[in-house]
N, C-alpha and C. Protein backbone atom coordinates (compact mmCIF):
# COMPACT_ATOMS: atom_id res chain seq x y z
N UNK A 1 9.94 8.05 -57.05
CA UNK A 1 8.99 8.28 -55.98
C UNK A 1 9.74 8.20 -54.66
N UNK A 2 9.27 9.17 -53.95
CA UNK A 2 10.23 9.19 -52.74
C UNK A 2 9.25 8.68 -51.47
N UNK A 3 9.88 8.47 -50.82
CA UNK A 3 8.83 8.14 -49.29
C UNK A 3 8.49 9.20 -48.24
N UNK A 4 7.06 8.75 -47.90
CA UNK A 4 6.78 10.02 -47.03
C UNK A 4 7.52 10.85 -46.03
N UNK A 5 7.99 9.80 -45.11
CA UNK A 5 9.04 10.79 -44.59
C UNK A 5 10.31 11.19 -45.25
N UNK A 6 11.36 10.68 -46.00
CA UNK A 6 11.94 11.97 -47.09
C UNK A 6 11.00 12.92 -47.67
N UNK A 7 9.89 13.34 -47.80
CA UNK A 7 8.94 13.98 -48.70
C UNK A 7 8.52 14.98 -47.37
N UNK A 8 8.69 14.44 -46.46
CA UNK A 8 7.92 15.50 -45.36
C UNK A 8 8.99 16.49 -44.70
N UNK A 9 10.07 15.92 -44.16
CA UNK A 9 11.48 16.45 -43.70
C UNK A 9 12.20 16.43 -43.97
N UNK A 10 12.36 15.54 -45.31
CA UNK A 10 13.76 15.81 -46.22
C UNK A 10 14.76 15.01 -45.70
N UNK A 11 14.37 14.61 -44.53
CA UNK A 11 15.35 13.41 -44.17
C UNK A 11 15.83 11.95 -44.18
N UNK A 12 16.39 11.04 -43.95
CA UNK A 12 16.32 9.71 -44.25
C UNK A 12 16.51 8.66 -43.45
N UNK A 13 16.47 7.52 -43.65
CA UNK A 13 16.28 6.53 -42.38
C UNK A 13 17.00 6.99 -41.06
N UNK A 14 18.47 7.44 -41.70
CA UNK A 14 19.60 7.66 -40.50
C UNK A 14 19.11 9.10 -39.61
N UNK A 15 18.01 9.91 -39.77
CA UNK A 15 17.66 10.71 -39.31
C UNK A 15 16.70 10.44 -37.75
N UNK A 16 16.42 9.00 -37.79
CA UNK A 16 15.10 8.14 -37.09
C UNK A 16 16.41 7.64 -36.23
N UNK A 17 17.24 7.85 -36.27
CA UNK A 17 17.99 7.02 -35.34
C UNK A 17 18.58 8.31 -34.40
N UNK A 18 19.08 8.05 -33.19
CA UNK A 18 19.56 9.12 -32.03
C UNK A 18 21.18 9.45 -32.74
N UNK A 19 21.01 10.45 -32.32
CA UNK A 19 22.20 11.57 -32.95
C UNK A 19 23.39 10.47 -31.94
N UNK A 20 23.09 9.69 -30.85
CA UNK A 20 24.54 8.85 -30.14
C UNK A 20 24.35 7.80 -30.47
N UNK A 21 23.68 7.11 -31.10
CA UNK A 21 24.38 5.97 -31.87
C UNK A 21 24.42 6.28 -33.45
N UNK A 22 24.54 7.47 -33.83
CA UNK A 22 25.18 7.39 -35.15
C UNK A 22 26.39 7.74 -34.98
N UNK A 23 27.20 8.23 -33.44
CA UNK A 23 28.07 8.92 -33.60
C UNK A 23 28.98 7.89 -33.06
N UNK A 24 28.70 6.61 -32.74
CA UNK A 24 29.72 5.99 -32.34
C UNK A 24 29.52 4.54 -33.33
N UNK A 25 30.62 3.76 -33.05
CA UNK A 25 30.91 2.83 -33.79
C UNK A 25 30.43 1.12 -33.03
N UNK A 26 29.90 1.43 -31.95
CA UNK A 26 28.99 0.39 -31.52
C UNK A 26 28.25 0.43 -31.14
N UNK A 27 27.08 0.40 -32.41
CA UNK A 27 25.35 1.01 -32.19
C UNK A 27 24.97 -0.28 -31.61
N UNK A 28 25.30 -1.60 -32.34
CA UNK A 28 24.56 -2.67 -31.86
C UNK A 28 24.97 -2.94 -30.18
N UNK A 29 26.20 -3.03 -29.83
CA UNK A 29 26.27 -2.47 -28.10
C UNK A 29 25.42 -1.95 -27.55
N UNK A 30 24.67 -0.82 -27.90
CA UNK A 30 24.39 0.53 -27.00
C UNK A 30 22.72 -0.23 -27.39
N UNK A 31 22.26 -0.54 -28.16
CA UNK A 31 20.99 -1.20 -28.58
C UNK A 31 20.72 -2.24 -28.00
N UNK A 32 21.60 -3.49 -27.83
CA UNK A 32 21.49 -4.61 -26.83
C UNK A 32 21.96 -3.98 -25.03
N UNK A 33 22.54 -3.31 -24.98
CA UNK A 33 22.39 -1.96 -23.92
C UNK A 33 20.82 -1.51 -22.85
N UNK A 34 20.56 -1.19 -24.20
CA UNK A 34 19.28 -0.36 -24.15
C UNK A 34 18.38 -1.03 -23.68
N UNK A 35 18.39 -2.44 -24.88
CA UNK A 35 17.40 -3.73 -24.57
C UNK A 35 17.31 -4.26 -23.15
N UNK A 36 18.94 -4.32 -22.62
CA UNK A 36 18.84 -5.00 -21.36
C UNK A 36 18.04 -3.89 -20.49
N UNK A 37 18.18 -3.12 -20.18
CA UNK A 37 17.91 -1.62 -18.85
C UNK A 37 16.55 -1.82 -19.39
N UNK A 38 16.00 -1.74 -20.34
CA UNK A 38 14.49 -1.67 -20.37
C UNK A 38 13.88 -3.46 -19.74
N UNK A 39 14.56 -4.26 -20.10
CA UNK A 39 14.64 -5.53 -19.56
C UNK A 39 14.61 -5.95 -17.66
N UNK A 40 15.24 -4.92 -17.73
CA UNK A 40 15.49 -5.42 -15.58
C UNK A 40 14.37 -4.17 -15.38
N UNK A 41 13.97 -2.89 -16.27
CA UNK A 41 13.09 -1.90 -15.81
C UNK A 41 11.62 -2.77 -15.44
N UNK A 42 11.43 -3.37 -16.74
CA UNK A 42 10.34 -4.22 -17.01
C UNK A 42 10.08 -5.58 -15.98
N UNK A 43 11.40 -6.39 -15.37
CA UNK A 43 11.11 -7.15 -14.03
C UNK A 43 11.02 -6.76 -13.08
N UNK A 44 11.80 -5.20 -12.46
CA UNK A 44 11.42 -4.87 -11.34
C UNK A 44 10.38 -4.51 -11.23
N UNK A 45 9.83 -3.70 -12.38
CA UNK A 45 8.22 -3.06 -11.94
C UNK A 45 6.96 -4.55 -12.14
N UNK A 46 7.51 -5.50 -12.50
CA UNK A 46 6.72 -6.62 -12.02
C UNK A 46 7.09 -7.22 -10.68
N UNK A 47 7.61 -7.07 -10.10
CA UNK A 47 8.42 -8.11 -8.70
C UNK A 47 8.44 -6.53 -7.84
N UNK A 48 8.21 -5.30 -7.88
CA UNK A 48 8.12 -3.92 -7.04
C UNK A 48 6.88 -3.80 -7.38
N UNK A 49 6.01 -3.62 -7.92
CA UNK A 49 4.66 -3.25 -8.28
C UNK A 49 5.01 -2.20 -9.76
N UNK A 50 3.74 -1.45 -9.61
CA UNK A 50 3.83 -0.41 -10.89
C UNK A 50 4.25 0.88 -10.62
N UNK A 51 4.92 1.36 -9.34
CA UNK A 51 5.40 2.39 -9.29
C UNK A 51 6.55 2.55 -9.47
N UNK A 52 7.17 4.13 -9.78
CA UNK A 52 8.06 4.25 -10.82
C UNK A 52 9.55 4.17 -9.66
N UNK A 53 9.39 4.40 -8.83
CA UNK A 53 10.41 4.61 -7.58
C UNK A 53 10.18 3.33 -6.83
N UNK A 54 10.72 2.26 -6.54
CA UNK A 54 10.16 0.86 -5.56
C UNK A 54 11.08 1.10 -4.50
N UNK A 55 12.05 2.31 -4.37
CA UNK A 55 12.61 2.30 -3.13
C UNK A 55 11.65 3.03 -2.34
N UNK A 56 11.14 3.80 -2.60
CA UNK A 56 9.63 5.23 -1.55
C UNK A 56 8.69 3.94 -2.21
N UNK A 57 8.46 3.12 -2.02
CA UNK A 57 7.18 2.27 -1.63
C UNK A 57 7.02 2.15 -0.14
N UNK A 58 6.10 2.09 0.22
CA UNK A 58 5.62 2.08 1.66
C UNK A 58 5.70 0.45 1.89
N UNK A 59 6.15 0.36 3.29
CA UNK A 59 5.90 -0.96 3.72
C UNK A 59 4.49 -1.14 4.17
N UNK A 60 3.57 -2.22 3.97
CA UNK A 60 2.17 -2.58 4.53
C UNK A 60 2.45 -3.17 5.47
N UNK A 61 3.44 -3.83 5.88
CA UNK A 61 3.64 -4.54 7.03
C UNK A 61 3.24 -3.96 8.67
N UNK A 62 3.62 -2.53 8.42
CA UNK A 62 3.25 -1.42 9.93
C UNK A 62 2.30 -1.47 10.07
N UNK A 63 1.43 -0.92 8.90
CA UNK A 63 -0.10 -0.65 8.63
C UNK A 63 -0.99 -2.16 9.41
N UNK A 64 -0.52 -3.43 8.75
CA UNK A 64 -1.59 -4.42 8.93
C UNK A 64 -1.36 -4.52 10.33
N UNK A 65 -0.06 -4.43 11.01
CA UNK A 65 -0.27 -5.06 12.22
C UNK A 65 -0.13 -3.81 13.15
N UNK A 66 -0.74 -2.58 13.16
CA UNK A 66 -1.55 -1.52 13.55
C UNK A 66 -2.61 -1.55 13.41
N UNK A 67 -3.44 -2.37 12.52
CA UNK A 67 -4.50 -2.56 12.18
C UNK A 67 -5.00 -3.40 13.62
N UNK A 68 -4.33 -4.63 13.21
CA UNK A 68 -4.63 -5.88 13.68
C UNK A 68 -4.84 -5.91 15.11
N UNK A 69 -4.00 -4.57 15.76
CA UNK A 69 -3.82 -4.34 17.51
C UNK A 69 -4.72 -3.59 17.56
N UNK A 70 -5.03 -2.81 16.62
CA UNK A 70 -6.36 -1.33 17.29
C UNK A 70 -7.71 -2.36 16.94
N UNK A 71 -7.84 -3.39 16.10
CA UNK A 71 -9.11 -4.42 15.91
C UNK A 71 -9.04 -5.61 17.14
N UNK A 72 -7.70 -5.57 18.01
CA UNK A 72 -8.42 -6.60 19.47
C UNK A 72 -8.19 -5.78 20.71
N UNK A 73 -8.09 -4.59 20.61
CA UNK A 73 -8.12 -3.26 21.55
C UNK A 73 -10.03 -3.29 21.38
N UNK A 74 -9.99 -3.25 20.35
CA UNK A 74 -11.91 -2.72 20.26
C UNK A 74 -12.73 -3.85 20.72
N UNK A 75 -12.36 -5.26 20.27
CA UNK A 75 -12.73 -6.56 20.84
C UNK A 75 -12.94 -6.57 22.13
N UNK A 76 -11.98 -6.40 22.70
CA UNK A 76 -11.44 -6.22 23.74
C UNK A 76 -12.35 -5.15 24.80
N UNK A 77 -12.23 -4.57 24.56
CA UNK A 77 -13.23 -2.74 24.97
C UNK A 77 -14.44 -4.12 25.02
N UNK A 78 -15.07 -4.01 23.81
CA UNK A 78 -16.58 -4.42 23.83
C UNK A 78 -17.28 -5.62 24.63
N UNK A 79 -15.88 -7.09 24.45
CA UNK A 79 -16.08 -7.87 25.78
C UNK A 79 -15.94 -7.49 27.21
N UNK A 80 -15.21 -6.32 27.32
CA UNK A 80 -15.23 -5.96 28.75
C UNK A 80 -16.76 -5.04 29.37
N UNK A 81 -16.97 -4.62 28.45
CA UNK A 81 -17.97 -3.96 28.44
C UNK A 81 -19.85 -4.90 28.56
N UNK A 82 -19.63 -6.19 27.68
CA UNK A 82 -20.42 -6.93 28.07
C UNK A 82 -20.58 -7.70 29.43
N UNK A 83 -19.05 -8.06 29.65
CA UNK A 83 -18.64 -8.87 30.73
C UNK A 83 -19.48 -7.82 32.01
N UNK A 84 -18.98 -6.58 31.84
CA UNK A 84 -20.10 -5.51 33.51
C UNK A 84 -21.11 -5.56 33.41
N UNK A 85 -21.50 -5.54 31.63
CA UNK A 85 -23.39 -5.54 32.06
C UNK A 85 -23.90 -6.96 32.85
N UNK A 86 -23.56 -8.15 32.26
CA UNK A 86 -23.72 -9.25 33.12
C UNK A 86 -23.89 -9.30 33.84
N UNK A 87 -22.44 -8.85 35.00
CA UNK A 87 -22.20 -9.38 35.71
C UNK A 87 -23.02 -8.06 36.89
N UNK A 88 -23.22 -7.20 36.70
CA UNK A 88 -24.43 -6.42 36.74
C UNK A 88 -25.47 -7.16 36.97
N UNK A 89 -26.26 -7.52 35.96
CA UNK A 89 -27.43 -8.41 36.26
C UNK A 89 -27.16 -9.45 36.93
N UNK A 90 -26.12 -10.40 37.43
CA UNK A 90 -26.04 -10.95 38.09
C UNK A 90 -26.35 -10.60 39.96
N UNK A 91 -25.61 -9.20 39.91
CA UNK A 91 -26.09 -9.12 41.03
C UNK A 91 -26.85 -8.79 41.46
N UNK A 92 -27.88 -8.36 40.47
CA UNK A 92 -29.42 -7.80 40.97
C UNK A 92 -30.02 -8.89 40.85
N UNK A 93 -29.92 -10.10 40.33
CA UNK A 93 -30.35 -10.53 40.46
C UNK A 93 -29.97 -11.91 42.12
N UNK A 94 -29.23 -11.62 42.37
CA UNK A 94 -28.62 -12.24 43.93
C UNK A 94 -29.16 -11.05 45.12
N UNK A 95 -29.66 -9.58 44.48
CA UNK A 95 -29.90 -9.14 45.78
C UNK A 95 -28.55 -8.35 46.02
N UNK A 96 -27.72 -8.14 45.54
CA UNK A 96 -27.05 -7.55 46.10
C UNK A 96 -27.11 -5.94 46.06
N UNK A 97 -27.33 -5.44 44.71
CA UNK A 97 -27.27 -4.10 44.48
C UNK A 97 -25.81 -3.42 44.39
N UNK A 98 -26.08 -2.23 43.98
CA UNK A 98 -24.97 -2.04 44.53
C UNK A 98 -24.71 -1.25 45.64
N UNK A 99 -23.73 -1.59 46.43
CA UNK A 99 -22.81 -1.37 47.78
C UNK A 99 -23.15 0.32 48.00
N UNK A 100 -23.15 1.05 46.65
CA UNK A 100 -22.81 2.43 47.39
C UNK A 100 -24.04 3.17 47.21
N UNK A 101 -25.56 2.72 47.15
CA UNK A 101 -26.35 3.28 46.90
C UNK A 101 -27.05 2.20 47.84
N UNK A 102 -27.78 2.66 48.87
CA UNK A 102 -28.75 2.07 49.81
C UNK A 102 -30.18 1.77 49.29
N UNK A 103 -30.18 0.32 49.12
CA UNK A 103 -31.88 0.11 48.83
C UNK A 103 -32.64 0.30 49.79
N UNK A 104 -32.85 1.15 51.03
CA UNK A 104 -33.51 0.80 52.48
C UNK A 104 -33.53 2.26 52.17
N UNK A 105 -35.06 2.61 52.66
CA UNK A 105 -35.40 4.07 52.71
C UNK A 105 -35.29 4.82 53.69
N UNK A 106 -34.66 5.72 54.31
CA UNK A 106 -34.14 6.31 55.47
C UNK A 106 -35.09 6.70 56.32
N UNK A 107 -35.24 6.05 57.62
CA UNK A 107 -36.53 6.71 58.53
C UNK A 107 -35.97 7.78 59.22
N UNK A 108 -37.20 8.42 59.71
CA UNK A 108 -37.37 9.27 60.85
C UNK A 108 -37.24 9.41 61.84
């Protein structure tokens, strides 16, 4: 009785193995080889993330603190913006008005 794969391709264990380590004389080298590179593949893409290139990873560092300046630019805008209405009502309420528009109705 033969085994399925001799029975399917006619071939045999040594067929399952890569045509370059049958052709050289230190398979177990090139296998503990192999082991390692898949080994440092497997820590960098834990310690780089999951992309396949970790040198074209983008830095977030630009991003957050572009973020962080256009979010107290807007702060910023909106307290200034409260600060006039105030201070607005402040002076209507002192009477003052404002300077370039005459509260006094122009006589005749």
């Amino acid at each position: 009785m033969t085994s399925p794969v001799a029975a399917e391709g006619g071939g045999s264990q040594d067929d399952l193995v890569p045509e370059a380590f049958r052709a050289t004389s230190n398979v177990e080298q090139y296998v503990l080889e192999a082991d390692a590179l898949r080994r440092r593949q497997l820590r960098s893409a834990l310690l780089y993330g999951s992309s396949r290139f970790w040198r074209r990873k983008q830095r977030i560092w630009p991003a957050v603190i572009f973020g962080v300046i256009m979010v107290a630019v807007i702060c910023g805008v909106i307290a200034l913006i409260g600060a006039f209405d105030r201070q607005q009502e402040v002076n209507e309420l002192r009477g003052r008005g404002n300077p370039l528009f005459s509260q006094s109705v122009p006589s005749e």
